[in-house]
Protein backbone atom coordinates (compact mmCIF):
# COMPACT_ATOMS: atom_id res chain seq x y z
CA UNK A 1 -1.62 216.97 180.81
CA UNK A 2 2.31 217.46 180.40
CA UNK A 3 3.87 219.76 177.61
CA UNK A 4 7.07 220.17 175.89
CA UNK A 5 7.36 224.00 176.52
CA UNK A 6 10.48 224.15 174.51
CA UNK A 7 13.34 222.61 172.43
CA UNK A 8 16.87 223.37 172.26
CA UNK A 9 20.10 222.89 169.96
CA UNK A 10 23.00 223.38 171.91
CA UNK A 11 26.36 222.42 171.72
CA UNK A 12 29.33 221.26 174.15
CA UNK A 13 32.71 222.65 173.85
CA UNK A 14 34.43 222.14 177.12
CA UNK A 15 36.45 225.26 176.36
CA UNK A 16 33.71 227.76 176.85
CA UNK A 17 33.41 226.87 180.25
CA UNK A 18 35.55 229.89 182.26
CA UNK A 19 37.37 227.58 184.67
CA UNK A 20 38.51 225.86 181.51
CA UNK A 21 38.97 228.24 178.78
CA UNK A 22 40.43 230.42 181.17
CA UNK A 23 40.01 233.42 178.17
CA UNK A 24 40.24 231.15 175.45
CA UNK A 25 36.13 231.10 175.92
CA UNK A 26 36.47 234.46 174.81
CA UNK A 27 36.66 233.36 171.39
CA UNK A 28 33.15 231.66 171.34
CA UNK A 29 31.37 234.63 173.08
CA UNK A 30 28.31 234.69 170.50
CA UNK A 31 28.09 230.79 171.79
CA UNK A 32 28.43 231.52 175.12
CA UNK A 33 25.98 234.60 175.05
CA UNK A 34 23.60 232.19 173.10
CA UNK A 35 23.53 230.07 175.54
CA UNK A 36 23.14 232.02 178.60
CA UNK A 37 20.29 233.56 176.60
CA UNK A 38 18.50 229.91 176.53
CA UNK A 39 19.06 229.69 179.91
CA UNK A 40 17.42 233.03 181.22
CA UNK A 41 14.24 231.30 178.70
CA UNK A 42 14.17 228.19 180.88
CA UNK A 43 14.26 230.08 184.12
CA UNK A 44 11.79 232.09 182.59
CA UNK A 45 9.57 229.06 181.61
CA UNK A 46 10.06 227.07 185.12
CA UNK A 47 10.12 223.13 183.65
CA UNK A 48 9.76 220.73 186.50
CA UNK A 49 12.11 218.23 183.88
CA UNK A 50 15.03 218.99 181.42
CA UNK A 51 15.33 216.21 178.99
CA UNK A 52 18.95 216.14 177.45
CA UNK A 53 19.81 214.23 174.90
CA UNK A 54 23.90 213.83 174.30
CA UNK A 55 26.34 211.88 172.20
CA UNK A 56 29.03 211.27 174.92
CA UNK A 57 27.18 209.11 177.19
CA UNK A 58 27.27 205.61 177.00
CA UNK A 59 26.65 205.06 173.15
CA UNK A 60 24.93 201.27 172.39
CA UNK A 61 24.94 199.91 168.35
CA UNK A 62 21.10 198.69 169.16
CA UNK A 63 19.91 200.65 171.86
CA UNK A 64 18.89 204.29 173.43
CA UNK A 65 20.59 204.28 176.96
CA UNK A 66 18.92 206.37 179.37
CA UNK A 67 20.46 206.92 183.02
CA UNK A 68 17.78 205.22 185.72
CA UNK A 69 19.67 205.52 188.92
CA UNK A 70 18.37 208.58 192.04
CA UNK A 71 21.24 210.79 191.53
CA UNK A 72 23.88 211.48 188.47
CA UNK A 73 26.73 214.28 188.91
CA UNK A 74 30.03 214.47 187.28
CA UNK A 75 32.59 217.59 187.16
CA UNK A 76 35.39 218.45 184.34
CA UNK A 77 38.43 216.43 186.10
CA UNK A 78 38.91 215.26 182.29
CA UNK A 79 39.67 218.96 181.19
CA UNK A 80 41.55 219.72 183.91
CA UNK A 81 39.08 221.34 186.28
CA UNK A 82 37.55 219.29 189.53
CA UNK A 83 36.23 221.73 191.33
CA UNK A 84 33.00 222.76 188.97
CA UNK A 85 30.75 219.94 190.04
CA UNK A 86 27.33 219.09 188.68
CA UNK A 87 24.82 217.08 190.78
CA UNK A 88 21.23 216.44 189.54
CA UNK A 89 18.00 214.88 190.61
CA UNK A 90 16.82 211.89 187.77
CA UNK A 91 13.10 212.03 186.94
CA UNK A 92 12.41 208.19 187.51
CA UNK A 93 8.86 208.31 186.73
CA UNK A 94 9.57 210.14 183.47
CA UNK A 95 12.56 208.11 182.29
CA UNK A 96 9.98 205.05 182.76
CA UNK A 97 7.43 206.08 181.02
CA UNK A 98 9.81 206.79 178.13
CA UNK A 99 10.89 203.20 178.44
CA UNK A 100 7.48 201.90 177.77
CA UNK A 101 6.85 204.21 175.48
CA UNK A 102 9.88 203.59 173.12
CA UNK A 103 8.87 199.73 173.42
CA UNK A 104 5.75 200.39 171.97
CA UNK A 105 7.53 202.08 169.37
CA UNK A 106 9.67 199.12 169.00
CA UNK A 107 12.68 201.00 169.81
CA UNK A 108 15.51 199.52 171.91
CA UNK A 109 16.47 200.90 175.11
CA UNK A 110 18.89 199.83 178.11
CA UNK A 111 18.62 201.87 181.15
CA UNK A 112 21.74 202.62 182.96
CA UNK A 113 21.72 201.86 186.52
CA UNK A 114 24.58 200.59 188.61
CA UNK A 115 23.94 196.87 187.63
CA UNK A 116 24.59 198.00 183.75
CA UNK A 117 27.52 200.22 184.62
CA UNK A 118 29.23 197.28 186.32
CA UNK A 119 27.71 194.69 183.25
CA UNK A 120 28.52 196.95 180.34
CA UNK A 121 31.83 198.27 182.18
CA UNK A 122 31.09 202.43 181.51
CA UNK A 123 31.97 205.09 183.47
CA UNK A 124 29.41 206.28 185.83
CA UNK A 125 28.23 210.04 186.17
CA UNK A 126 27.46 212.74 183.89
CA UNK A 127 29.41 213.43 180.20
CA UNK A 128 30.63 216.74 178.88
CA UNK A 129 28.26 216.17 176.27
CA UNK A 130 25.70 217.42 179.52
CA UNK A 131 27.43 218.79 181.49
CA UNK A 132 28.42 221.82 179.35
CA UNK A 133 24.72 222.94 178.16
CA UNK A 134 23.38 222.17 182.07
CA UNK A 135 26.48 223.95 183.10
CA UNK A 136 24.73 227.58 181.60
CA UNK A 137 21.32 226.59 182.44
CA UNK A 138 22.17 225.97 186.06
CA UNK A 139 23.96 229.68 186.48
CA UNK A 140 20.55 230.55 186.11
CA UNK A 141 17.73 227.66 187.27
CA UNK A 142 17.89 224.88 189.22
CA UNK A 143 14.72 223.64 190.62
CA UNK A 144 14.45 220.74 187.63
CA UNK A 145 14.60 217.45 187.94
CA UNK A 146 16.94 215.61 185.05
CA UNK A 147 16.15 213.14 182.26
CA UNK A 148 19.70 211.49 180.79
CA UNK A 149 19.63 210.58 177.75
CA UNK A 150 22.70 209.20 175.18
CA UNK A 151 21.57 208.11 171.22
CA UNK A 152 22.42 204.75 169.67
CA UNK A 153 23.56 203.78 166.46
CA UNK A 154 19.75 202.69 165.35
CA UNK A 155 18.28 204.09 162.59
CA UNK A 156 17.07 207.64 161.83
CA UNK A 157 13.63 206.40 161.95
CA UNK A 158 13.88 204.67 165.30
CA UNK A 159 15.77 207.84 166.97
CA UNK A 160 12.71 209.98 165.74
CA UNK A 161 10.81 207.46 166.71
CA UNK A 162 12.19 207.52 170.13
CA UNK A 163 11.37 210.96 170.08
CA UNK A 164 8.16 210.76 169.57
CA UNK A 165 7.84 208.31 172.62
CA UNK A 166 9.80 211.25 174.58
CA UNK A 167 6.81 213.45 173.89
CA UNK A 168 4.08 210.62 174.25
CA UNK A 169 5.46 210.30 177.56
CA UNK A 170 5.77 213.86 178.71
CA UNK A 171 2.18 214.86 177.81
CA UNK A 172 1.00 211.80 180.18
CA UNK A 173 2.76 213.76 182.48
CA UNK A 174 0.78 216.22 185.21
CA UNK A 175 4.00 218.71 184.67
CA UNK A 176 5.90 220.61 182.04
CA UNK A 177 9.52 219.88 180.29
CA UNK A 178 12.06 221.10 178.08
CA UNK A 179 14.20 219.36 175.92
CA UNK A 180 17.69 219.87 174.79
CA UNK A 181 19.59 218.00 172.03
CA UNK A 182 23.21 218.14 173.06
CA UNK A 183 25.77 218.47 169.64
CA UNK A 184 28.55 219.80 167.91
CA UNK A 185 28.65 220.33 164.33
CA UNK A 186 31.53 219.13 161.69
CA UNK A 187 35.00 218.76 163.56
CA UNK A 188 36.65 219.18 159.98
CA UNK A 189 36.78 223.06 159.43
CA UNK A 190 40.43 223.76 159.95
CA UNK A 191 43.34 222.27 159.26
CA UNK A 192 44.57 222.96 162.81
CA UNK A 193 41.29 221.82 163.84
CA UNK A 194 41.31 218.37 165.98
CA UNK A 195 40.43 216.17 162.74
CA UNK A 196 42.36 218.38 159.95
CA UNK A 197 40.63 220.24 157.48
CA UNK A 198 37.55 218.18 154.94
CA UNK A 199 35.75 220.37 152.07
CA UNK A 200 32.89 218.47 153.43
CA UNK A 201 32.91 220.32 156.73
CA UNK A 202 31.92 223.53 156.40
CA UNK A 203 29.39 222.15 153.34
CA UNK A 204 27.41 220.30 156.02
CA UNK A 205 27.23 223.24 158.62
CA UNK A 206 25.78 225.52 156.16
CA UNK A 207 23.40 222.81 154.68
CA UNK A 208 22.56 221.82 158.00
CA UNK A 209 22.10 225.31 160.11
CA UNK A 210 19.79 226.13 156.30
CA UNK A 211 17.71 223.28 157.43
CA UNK A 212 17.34 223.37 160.59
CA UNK A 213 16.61 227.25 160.00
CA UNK A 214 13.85 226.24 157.22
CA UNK A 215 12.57 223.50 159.63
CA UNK A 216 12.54 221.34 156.62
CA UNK A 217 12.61 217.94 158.82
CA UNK A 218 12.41 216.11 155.43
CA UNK A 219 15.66 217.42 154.25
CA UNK A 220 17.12 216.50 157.17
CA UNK A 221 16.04 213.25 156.78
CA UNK A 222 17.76 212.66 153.93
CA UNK A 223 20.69 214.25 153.39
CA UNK A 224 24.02 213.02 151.91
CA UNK A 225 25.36 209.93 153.97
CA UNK A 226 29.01 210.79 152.26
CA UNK A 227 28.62 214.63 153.80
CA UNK A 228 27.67 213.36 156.89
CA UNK A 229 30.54 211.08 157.39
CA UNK A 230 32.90 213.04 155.72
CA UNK A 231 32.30 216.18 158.01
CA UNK A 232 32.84 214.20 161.28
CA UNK A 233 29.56 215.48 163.01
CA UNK A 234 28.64 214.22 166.21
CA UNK A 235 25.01 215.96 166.82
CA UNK A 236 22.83 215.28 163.80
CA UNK A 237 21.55 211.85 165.97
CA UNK A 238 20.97 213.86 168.97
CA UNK A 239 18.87 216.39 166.54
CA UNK A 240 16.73 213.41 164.91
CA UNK A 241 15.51 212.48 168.51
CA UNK A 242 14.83 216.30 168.87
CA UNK A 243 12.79 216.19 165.69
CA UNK A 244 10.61 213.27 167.00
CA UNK A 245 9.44 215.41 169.52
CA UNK A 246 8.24 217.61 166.82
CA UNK A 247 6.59 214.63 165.04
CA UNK A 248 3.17 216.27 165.72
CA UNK A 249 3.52 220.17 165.84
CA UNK A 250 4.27 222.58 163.34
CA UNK A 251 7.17 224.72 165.06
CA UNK A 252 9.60 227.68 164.75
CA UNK A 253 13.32 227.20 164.61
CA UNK A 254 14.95 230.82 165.85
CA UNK A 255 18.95 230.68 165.20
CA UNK A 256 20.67 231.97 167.53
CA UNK A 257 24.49 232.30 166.31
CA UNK A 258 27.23 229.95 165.19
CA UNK A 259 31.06 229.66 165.38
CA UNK A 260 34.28 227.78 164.61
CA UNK A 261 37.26 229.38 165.85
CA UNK A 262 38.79 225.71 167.03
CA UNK A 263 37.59 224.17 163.68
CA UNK A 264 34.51 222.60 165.34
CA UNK A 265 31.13 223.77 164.49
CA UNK A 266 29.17 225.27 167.32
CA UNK A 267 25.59 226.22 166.13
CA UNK A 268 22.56 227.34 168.83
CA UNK A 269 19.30 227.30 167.87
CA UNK A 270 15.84 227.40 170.15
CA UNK A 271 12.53 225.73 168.79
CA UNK A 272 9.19 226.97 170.05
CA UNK A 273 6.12 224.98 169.29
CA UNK A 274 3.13 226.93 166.97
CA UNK A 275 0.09 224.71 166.44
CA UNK A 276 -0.45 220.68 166.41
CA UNK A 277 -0.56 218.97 163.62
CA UNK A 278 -0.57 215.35 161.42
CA UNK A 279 2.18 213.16 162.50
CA UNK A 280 4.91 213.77 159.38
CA UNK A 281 6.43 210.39 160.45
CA UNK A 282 4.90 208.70 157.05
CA UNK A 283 5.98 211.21 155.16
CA UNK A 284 9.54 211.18 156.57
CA UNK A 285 9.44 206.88 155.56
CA UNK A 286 8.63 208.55 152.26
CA UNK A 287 11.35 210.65 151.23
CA UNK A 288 14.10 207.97 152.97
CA UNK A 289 12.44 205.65 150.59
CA UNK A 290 12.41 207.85 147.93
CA UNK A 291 15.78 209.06 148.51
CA UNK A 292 17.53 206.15 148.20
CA UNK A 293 15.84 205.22 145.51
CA UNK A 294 18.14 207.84 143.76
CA UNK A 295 20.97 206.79 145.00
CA UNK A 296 21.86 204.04 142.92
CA UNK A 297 25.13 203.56 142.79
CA UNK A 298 26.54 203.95 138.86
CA UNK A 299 29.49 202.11 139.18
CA UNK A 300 28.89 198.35 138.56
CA UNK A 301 31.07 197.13 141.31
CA UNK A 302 29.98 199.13 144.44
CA UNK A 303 26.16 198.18 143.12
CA UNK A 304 26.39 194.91 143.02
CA UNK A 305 28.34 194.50 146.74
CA UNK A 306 25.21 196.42 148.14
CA UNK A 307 22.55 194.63 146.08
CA UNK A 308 24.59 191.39 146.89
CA UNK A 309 24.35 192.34 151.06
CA UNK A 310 20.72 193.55 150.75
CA UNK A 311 19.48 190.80 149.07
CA UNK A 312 21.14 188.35 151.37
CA UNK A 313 20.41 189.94 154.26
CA UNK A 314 16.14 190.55 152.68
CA UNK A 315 15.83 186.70 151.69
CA UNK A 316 18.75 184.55 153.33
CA UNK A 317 20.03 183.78 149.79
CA UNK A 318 22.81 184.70 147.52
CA UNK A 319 21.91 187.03 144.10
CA UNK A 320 22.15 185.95 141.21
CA UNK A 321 24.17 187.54 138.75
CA UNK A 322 22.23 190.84 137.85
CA UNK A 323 22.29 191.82 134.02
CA UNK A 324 23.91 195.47 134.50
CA UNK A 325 27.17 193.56 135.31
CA UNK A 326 29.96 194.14 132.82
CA UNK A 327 31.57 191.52 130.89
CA UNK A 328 35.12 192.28 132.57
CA UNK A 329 33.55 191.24 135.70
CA UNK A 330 32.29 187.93 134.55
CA UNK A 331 35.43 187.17 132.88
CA UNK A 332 38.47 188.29 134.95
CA UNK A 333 39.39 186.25 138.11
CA UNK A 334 41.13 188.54 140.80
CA UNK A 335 40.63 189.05 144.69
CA UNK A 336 38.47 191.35 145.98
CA UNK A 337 37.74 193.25 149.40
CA UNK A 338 34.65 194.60 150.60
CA UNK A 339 34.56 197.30 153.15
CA UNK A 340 31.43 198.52 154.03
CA UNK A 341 30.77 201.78 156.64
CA UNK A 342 28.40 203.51 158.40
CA UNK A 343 28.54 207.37 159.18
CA UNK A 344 32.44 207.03 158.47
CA UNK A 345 33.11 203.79 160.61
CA UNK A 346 34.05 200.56 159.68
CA UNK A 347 30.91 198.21 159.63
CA UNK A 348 32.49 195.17 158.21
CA UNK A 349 35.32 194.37 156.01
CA UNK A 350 36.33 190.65 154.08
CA UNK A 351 38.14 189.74 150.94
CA UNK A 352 40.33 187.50 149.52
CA UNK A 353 43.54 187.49 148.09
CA UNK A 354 43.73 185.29 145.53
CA UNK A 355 40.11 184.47 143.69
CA UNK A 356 38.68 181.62 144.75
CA UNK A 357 35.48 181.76 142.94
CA UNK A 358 34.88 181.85 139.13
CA UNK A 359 34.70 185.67 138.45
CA UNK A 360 34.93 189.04 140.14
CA UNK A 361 31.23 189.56 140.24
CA UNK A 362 30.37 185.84 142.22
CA UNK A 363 33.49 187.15 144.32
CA UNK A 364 32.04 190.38 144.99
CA UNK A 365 29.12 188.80 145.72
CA UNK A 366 29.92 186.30 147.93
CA UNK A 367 32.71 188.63 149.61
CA UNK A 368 30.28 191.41 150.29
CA UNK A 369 28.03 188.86 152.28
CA UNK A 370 31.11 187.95 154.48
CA UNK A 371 31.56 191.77 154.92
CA UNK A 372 28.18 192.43 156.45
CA UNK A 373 27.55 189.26 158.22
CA UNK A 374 30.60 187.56 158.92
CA UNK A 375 33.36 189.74 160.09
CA UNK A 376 33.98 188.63 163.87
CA UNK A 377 35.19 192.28 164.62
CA UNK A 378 31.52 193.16 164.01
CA UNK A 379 28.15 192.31 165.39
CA UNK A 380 25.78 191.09 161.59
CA UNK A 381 24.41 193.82 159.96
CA UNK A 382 20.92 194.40 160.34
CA UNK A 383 17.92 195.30 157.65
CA UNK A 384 17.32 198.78 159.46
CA UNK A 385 21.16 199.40 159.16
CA UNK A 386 21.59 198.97 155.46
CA UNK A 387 20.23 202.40 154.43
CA UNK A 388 22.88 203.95 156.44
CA UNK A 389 26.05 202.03 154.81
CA UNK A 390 28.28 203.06 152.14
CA UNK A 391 30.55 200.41 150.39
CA UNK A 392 34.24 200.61 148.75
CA UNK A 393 35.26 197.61 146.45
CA UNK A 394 38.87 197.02 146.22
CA UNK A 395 40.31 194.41 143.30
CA UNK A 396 43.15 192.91 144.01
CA UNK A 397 46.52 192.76 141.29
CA UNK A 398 48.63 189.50 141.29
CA UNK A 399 51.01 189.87 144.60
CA UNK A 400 54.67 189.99 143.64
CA UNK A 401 57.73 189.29 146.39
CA UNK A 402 59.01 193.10 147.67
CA UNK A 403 61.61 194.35 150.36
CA UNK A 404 60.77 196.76 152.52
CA UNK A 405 62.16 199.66 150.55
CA UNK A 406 59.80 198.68 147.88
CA UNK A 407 56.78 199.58 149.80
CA UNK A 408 54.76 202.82 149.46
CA UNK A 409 51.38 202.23 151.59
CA UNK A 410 49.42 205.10 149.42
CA UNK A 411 50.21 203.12 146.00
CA UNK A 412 50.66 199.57 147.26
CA UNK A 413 48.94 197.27 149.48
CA UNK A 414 51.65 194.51 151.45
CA UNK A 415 51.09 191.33 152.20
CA UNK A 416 53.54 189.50 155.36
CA UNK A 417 54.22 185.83 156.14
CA UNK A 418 55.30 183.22 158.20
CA UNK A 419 54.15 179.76 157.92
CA UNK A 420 51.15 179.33 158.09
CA UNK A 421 50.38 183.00 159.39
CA UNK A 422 49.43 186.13 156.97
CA UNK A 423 48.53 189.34 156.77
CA UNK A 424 46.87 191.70 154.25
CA UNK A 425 46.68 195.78 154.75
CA UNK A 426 45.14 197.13 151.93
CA UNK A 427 46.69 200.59 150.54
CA UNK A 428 45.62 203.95 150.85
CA UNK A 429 43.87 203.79 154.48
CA UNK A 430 43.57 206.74 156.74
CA UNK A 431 46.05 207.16 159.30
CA UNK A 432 48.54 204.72 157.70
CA UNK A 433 51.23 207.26 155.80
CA UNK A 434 54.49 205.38 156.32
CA UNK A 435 55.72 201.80 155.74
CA UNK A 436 56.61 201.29 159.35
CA UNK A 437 52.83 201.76 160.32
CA UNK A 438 51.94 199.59 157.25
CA UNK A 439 54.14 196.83 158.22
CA UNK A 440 53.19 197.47 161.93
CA UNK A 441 49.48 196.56 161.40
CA UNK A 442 49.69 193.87 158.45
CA UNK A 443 52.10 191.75 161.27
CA UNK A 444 49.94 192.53 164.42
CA UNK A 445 47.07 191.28 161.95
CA UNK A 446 49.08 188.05 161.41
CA UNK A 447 49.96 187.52 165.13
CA UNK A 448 53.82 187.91 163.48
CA UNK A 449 56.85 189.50 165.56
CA UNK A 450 59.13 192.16 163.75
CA UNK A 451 61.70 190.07 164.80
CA UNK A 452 60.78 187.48 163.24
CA UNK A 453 61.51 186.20 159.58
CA UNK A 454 58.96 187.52 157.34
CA UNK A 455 58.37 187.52 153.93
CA UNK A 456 57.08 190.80 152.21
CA UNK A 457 54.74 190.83 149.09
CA UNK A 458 52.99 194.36 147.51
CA UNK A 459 50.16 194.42 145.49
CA UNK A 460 47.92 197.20 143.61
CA UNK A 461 44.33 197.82 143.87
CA UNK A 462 41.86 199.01 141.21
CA UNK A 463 39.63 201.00 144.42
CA UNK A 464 36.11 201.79 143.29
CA UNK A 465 34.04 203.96 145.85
């Protein structure tokens, strides 16, 4: 019978590779010690299979992809360096038996082979989410065979779930594995950082390295969906599959060190296994349950687009009108948007302009429906997704006629037009801080030329988040 002899938290800055840093690496040496010290452990421990886990592989909304193809290799051309190659062996038979594994989990999978590559048009070969962590393990072992993996965008529950088919699998197995959840921490610590500075950055490293510490899998389960998207985290998916693995032991979390000199988190952290135990899976489904039982929202309007999209979504019918809703919302007739997204990415957004219903709550109502299901930028939004959404309701003021020096995109949304042709940019959105990128969007939305003559309206919002 095949074990897991070991798990792994490592992360993947391309920088604190020598041939890339060139001395900048320097400046992460508690990383890079860290993770040479993990690597002397594998050698030490001699697993036939490495099971990585990263987020910069081919990334599916519905499915797990996991490389099934002889060979993978891939070097650091992207960062400048093409002469530090990596070339591994796949475990076949291993990556299969995950496969049927995670189906009897009910978890989605596509494997990657060069028939998908060429379908799904990805690039082939090995990501720096990999490469980096195999990069240190191979200065030190090499006689391992490779198991590829890259998360989707399922559900918490279905990525531990998928780990728990990762170590169903392995103990079928007649040989011994290791498995290594590839993963930087928030990207929002410094304001020279590659995503600017976010209070909620360094809140989420120290909440998460506590947890992870504490091995309190529960808490991980259901922390803040706001900190999570806020910090711009890329490893806490990788880490659920991790945790799967875990479903059935009671183990020790050992931290290792942790650093941010570039504004990203880099934490290291090695997991040994103590004693089996009851699967905590249930009690996981518990506290997600219980959690967001909580987290009722206590503003009327973002409650009732969420309400309005679960119900829908639960019974294939609108809600009706629940009792908590205010009078002004049953009263006042006004446009409204819905923009609904998951760990900081927009999910689905639809609204109108002008009311075209009786109220703002039937508008909400029927708006936040066309949000989640209808928005053809968007693939419908599923019942395991909803737990993972957050919601912003924007109502619309009366549109009045504006020149372009009239515009300010942080106060006022604009509306153009040209016939028959319009287009709406609501105000206040990331990355739009001038009227020239306002305009710019609102007329590419509208299929309108700047050359063209346009009409300009602005219009306020009353934003509730």
């Amino acid at each position: 019978m095949g074990k897991i002899l070991s798990y792994y938290i490592m992360p993947h800055p391309p920088i604190i590779i020598p041939e890339i840093g060139r001395g900048e690496d320097e400046k992460i040496k508690k990383t890079k010690n860290s993770l040479n010290e993990i690597a002397m452990e594998i050698k030490d421990l001699k697993p036939k299979t490495i099971i990585i886990i990263t987020p910069h592989g081919p990334i599916f909304r519905d499915a797990i992809a996991i490389t099934n193809m002889p060979t993978i290799r891939g070097n650091f051309a992207k960062f400048g360096v093409q002469d530090v190659e990596l070339n591994f062996d796949i475990d076949t038979f291993l990556t299969q038996s995950i496969l049927e594994y995670a189906n009897n989990f009910n978890v989605s999978t596509v494997l990657i082979d060069d028939k998908a590559i060429k379908r799904y048009k990805i690039e082939k070969g090995l990501d720096h989410g990999s490469m980096v962590p195999l990069y240190f393990v191979t200065k030190h072992y090499n006689d391992f065979k490779l198991v590829h993996i890259t998360y989707g965008m399922l559900s918490k529950i279905n990525l531990y779930k998928f780990g728990m088919a990762i170590e169903e699998a392995v103990r079928n197995m007649d040989y011994d594995a290791v498995v290594i959840a590839s993963g930087d921490l928030s990207h929002k610590l410094t304001d020279d950082g590659p995503y600017g500075y976010n209070k909620y950055g360094p809140e989420f490293d120290n909440k998460i390295i506590k947890l992870i510490e504490n091995m309190d899998i529960e808490g991980i389960f259901t922390m803040d969906n706001k900190l999570i998207s806020e910090a711009g985290e890329c490893g806490l998916r990788s880490f659920y599959i991790l945790f799967g693995c875990l479903d059935k032991l009671k183990a020790k979390a050992t931290f290792l060190s942790y650093e941010c000199p570039f504004g990203v988190g880099y934490s290291v952290f090695e997991i040994h296994r103590i004693k089996e135990m009851e699967s905590r899976l249930p009690k996981i489904e518990e506290a997600i349950k219980a959690n967001k039982n909580t987290m009722v929202y206590s503003d009327a309007y973002l409650r009732l687009a969420k309400e309005s999209l679960e119900y829908y979504i639960k019974n294939g019918r609108y809600i009706n009108i629940p009792d908590y809703v205010p009078n002004e919302m049953l009263l006042k007739k006004n446009g409204v948007f819905v923009s609904i997204k998951k760990n900081g990415q927009l999910r689905g957004c639809i609204g109108t302009i002008f009311p075209v219903t009786e109220n703002v709550a039937i508008e909400i109502i029927r708006n936040a429906v066309e949000a989640g299901i209808n928005d053809p930028r968007f693939y419908p939004i599923t019942e395991e997704e909803l737990d993972e959404l957050q919601y912003s309701v924007d109502v619309l003021m009366a549109p009045e006629k504006a020149t372009k020096d009239m515009l300010n995109p942080k106060k006022y949304g604009v509306i153009v037009r040209k016939g028959f042709r319009t287009g709406l940019l609501l105000p206040d959105l990331d990355g739009v801080d001038t009227v020239d990128k306002q305009l710019e969007i609102a007329l590419s939305k509208a299929n309108i030329s700047p050359m063209e003559d346009y009409t300009i309206e602005r219009f306020e919002v009353i934003r509730h988040r």
